[in-house]
C-alpha atoms as a PDB file:
ATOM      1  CA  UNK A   1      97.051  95.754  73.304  1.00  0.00           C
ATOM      2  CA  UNK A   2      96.882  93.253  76.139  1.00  0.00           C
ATOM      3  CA  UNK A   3      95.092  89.429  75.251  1.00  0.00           C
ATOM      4  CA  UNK A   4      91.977  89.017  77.249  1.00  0.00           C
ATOM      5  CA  UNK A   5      93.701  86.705  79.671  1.00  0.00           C
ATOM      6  CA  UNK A   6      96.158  88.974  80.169  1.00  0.00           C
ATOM      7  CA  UNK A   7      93.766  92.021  80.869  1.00  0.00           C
ATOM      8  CA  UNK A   8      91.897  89.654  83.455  1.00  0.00           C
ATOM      9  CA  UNK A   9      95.060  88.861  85.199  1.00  0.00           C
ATOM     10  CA  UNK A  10      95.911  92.480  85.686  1.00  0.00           C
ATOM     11  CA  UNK A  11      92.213  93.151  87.079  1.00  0.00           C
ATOM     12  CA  UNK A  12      92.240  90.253  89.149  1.00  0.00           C
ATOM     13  CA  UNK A  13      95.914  91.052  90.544  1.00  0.00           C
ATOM     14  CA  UNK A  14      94.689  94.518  91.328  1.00  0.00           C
ATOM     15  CA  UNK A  15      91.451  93.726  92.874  1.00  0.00           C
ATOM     16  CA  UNK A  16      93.837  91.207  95.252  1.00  0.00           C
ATOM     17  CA  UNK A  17      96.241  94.108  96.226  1.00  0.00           C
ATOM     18  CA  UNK A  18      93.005  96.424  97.222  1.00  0.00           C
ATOM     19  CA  UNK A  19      91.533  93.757  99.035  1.00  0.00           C
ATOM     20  CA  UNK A  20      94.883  92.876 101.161  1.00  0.00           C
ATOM     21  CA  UNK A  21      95.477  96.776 101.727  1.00  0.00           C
ATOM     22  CA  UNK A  22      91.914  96.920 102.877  1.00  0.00           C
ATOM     23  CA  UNK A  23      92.538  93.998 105.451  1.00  0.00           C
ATOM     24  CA  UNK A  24      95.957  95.413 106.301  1.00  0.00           C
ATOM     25  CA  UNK A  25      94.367  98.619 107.448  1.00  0.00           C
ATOM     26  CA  UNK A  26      90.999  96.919 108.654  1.00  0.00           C
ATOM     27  CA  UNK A  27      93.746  95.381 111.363  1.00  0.00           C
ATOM     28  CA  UNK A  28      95.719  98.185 112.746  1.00  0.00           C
ATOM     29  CA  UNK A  29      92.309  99.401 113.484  1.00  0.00           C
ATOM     30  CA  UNK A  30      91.305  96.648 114.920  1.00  0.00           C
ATOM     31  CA  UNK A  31      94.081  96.279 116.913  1.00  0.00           C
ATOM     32  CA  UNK A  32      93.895 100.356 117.994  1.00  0.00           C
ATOM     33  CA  UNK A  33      90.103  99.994 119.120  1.00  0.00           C
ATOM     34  CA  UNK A  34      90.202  96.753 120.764  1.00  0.00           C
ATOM     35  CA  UNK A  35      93.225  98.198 122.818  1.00  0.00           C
ATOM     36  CA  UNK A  36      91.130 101.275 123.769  1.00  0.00           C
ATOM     37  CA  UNK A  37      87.897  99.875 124.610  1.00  0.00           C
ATOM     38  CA  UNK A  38      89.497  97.013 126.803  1.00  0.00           C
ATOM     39  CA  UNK A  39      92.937  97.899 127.478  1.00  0.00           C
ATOM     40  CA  UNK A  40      95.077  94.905 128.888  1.00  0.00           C
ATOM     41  CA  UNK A  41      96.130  94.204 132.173  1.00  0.00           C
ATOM     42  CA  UNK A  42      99.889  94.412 131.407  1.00  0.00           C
ATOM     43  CA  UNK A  43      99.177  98.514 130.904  1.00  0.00           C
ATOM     44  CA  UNK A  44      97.178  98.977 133.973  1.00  0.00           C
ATOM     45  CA  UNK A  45      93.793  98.811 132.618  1.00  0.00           C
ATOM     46  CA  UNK A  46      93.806 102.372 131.614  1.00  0.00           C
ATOM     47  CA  UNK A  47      93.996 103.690 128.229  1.00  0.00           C
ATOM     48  CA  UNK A  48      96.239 105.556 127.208  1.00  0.00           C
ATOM     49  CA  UNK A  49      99.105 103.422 129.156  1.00  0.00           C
ATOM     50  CA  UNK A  50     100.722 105.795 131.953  1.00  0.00           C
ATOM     51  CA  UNK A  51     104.553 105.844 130.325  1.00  0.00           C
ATOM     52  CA  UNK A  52     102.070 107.037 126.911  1.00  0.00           C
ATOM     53  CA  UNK A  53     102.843 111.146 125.795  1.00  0.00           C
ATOM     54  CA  UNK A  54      99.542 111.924 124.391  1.00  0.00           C
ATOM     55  CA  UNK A  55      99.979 114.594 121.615  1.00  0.00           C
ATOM     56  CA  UNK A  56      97.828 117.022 121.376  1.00  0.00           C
ATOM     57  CA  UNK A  57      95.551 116.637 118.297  1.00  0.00           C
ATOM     58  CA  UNK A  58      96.096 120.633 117.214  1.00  0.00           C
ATOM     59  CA  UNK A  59      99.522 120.524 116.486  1.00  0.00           C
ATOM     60  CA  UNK A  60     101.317 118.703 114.693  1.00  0.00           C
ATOM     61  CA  UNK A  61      98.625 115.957 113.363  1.00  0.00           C
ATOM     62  CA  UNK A  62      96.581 118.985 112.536  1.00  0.00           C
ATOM     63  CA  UNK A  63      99.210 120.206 110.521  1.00  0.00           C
ATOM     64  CA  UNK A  64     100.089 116.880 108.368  1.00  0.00           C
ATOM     65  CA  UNK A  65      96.657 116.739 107.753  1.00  0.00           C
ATOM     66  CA  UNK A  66      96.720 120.053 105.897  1.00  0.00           C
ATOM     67  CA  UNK A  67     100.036 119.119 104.269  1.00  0.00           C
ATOM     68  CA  UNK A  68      98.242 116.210 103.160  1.00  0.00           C
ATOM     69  CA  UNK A  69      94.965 117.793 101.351  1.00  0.00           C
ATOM     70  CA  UNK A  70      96.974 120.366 100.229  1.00  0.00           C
ATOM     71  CA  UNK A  71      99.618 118.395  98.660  1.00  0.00           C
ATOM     72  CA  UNK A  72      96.491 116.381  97.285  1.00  0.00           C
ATOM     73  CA  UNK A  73      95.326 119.010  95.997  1.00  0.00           C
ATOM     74  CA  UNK A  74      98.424 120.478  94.508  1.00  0.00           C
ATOM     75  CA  UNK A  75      98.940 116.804  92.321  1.00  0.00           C
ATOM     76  CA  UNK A  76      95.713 116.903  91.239  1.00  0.00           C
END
């Protein structure tokens, strides 16, 4: 029961906060790649940095993923 301008202004608004979380996470990516593929020489030109703990990718992010889809899943 919105007026057309109104309706426009929400779908315009919307479109806007998609687009900025888009560029948001477009930049931590960014950010996480370039810092990989050329580290800097402040961390010793090695990536990971040596004072870095590297978790293992089979714990614990394994299991938030699966928390995640299944809690998906369990909304839905």
């Amino acid at each position: 029961m919105h007026t057309r301008a109104v309706r426009i202004g929400l779908r315009d608004g919307f479109l806007l906060f998609l687009v900025s979380e888009i560029m948001l996470f477009f930049g931590f990516f960014w950010a996480f790649f370039h810092s990989s593929i050329c580290p800097a020489i402040e961390l010793g030109s090695k990536w990971p940095p040596f004072a870095l703990d590297v978790i293992f990718a089979g714990y614990y992010p394994l299991y938030n993923t699966i928390l995640l889809i299944v809690s998906g899943f369990a909304v839905t």
